[in-house]
N, C-alpha and C. Protein backbone atom coordinates (compact mmCIF):
# COMPACT_ATOMS: atom_id res chain seq x y z
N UNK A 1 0.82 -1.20 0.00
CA UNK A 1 0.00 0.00 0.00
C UNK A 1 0.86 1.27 0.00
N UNK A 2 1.73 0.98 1.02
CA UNK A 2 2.85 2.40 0.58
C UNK A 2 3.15 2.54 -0.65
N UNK A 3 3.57 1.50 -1.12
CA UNK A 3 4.45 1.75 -2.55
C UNK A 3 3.29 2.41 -3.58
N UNK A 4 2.13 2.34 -3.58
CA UNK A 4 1.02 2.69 -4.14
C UNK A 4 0.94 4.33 -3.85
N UNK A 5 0.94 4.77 -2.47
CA UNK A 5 0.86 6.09 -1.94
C UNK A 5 2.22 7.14 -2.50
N UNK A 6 3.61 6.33 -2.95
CA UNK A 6 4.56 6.83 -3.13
C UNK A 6 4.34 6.72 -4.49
N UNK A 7 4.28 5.58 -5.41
CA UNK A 7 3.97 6.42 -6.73
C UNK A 7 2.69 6.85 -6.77
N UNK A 8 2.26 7.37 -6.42
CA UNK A 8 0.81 8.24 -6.78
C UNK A 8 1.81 9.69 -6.49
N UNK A 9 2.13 9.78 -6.06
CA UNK A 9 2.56 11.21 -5.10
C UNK A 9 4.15 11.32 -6.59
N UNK A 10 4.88 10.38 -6.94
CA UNK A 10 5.59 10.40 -7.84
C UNK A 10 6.81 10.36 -6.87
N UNK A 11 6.94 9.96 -6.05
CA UNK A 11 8.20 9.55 -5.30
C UNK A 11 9.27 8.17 -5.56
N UNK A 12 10.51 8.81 -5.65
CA UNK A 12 11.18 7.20 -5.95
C UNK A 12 12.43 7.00 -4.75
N UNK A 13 12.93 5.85 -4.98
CA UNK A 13 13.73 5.92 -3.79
C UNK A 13 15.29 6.86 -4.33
N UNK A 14 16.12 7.20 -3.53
CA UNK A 14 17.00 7.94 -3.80
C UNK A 14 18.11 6.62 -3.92
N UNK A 15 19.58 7.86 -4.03
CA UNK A 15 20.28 6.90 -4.18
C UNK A 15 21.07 5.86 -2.82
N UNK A 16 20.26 7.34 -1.42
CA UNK A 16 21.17 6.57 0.01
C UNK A 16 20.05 6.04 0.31
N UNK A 17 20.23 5.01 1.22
CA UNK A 17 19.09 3.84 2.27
C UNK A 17 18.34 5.29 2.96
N UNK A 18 16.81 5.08 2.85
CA UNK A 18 16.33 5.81 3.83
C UNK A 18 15.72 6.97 3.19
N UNK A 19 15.88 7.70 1.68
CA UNK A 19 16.28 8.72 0.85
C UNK A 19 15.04 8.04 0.39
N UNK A 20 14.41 9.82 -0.34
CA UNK A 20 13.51 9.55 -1.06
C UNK A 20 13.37 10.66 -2.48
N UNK A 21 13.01 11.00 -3.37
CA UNK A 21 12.98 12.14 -3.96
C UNK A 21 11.10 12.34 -4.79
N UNK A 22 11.55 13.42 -4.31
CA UNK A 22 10.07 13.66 -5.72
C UNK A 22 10.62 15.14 -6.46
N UNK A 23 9.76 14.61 -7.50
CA UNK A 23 10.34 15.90 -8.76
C UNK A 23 8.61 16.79 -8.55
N UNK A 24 8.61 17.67 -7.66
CA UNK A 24 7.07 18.66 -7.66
C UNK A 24 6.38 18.79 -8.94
N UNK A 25 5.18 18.40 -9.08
CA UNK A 25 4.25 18.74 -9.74
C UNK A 25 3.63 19.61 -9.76
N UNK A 26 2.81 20.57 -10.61
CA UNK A 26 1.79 21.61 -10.17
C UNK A 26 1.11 21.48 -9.58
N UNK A 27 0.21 20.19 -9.24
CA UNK A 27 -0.88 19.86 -8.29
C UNK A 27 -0.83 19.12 -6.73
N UNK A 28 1.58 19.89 -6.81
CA UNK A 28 1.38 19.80 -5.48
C UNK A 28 1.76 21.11 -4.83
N UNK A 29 1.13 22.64 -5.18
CA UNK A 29 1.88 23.55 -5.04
C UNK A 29 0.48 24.55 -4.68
N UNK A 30 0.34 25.24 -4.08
CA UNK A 30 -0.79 25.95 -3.51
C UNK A 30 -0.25 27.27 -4.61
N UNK A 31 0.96 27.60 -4.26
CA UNK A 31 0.98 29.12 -5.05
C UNK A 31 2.47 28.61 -6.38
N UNK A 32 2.54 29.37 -7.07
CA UNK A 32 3.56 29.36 -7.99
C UNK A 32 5.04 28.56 -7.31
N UNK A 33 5.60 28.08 -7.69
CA UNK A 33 7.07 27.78 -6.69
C UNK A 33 7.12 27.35 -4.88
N UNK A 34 5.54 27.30 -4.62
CA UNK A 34 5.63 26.86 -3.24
C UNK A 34 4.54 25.68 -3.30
N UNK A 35 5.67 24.36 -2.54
CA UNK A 35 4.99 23.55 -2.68
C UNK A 35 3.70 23.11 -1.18
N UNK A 36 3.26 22.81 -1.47
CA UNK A 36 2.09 22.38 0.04
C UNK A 36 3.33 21.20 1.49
N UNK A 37 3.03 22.22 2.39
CA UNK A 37 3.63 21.36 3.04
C UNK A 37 3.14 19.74 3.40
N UNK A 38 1.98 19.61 3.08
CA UNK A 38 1.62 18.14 3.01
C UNK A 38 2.74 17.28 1.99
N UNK A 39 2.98 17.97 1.23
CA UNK A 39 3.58 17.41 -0.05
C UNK A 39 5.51 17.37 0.67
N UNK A 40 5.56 18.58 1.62
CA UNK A 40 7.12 18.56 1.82
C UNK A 40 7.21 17.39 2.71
N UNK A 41 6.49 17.43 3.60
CA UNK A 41 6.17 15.91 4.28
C UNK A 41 6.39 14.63 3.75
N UNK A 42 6.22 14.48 2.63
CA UNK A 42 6.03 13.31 1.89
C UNK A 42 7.70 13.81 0.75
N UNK A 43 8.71 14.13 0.89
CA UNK A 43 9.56 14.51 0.69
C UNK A 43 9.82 14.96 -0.72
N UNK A 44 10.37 16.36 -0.85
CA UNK A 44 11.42 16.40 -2.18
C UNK A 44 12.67 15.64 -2.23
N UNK A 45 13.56 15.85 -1.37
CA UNK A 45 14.42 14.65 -1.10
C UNK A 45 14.33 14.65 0.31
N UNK A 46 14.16 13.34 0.92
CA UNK A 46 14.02 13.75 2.30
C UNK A 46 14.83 12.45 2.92
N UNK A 47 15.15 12.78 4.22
CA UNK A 47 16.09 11.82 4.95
C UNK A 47 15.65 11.16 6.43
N UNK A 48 15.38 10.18 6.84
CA UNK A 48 15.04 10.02 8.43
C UNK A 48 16.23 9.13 9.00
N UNK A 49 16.53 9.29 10.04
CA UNK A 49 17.05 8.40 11.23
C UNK A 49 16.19 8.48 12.56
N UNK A 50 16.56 6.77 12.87
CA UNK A 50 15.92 6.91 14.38
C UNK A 50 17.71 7.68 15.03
N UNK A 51 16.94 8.34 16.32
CA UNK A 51 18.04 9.08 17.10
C UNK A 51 18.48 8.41 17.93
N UNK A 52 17.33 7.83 18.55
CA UNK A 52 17.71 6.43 20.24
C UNK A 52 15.76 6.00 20.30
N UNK A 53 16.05 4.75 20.67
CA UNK A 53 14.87 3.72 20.52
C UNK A 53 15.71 3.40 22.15
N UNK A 54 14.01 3.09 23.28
CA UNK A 54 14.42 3.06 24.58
C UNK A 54 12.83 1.85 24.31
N UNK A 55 12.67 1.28 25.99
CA UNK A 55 11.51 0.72 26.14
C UNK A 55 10.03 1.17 25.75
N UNK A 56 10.42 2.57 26.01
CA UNK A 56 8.89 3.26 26.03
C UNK A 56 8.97 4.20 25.15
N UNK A 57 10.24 4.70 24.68
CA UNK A 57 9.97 6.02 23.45
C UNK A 57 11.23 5.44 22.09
N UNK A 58 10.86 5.88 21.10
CA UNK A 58 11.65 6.42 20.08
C UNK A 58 11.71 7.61 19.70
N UNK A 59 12.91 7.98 19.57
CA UNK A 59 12.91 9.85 18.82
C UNK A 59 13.93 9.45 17.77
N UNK A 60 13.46 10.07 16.50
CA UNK A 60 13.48 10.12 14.94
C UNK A 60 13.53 11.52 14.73
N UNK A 61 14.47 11.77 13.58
CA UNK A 61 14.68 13.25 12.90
C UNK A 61 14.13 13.22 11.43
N UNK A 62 13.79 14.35 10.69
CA UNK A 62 13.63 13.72 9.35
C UNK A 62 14.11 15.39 9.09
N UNK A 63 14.72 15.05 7.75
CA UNK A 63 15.12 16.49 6.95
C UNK A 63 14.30 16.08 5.62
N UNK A 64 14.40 17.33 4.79
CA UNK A 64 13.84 17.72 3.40
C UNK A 64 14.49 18.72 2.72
N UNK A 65 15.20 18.70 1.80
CA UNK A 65 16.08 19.60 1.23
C UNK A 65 15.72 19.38 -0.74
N UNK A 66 15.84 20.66 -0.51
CA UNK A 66 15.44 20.84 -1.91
C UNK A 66 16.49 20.93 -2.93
N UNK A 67 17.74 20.70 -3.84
CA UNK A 67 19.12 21.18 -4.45
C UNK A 67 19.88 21.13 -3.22
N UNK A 68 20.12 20.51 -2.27
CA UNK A 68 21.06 20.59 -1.47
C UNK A 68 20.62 21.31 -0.32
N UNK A 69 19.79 22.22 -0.70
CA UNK A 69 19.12 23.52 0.52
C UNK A 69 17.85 22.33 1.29
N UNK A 70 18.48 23.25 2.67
CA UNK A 70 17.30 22.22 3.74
C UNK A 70 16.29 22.74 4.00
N UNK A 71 14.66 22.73 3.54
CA UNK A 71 13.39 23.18 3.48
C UNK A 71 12.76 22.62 4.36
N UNK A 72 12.82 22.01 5.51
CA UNK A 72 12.01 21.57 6.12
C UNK A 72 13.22 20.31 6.94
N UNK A 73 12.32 20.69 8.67
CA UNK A 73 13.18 19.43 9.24
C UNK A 73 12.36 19.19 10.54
N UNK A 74 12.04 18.18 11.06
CA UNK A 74 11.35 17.50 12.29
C UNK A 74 11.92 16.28 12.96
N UNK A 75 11.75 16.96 14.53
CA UNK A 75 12.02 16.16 15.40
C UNK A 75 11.15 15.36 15.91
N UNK A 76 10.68 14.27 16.04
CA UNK A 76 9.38 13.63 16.60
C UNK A 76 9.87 12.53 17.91
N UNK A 77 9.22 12.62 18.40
CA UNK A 77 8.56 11.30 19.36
C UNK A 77 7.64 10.43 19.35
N UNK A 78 7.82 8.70 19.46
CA UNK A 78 6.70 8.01 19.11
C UNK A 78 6.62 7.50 20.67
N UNK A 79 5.76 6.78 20.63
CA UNK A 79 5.54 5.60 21.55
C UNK A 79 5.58 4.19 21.34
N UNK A 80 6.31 3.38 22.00
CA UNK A 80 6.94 1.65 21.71
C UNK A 80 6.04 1.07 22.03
N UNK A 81 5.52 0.34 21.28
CA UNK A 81 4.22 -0.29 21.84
C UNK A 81 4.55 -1.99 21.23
N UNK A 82 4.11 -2.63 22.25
CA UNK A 82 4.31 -4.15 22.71
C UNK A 82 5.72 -4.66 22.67
């Protein structure tokens, strides 16, 4: 089902583990040259690592860089469950 959600969106894998790219479409861009951050989410080229995985939490980083330039970056926290 992912792989379905990623080409719909036109995403392929990059060339590092983990790497993703999309080439923006018009119908992912609210104004001229700016794309929807739903869409930066779902990466132009984008990168994640987990940071540290414990019993009860994981914390993960993810970047998004557009030509080398970094457009977007999040720190998250999940919860470990079972």
């Amino acid at each position: 089902m992912a792989t379905d959600f990623n080409s719909a969106l036109g995403l392929q894998a990059g060339d590092e583990p983990g790497t993703l790219i999309l080439d923006p479409r018009p119908e992912h861009q609210v104004a001229p040259d700016v794309v929807h951050f739903a869409i930066l989410t779902a990466p132009l080229v984008g990168k994640g690592r987990l940071l540290r995985k414990g019993k009860r939490l994981a914390v993960a980083e993810g970047e998004v860089t557009q030509n080398g330039e970094l457009v977007a970056k999040a720190t998250v926290q999940f919860a470990v469950l079972g």
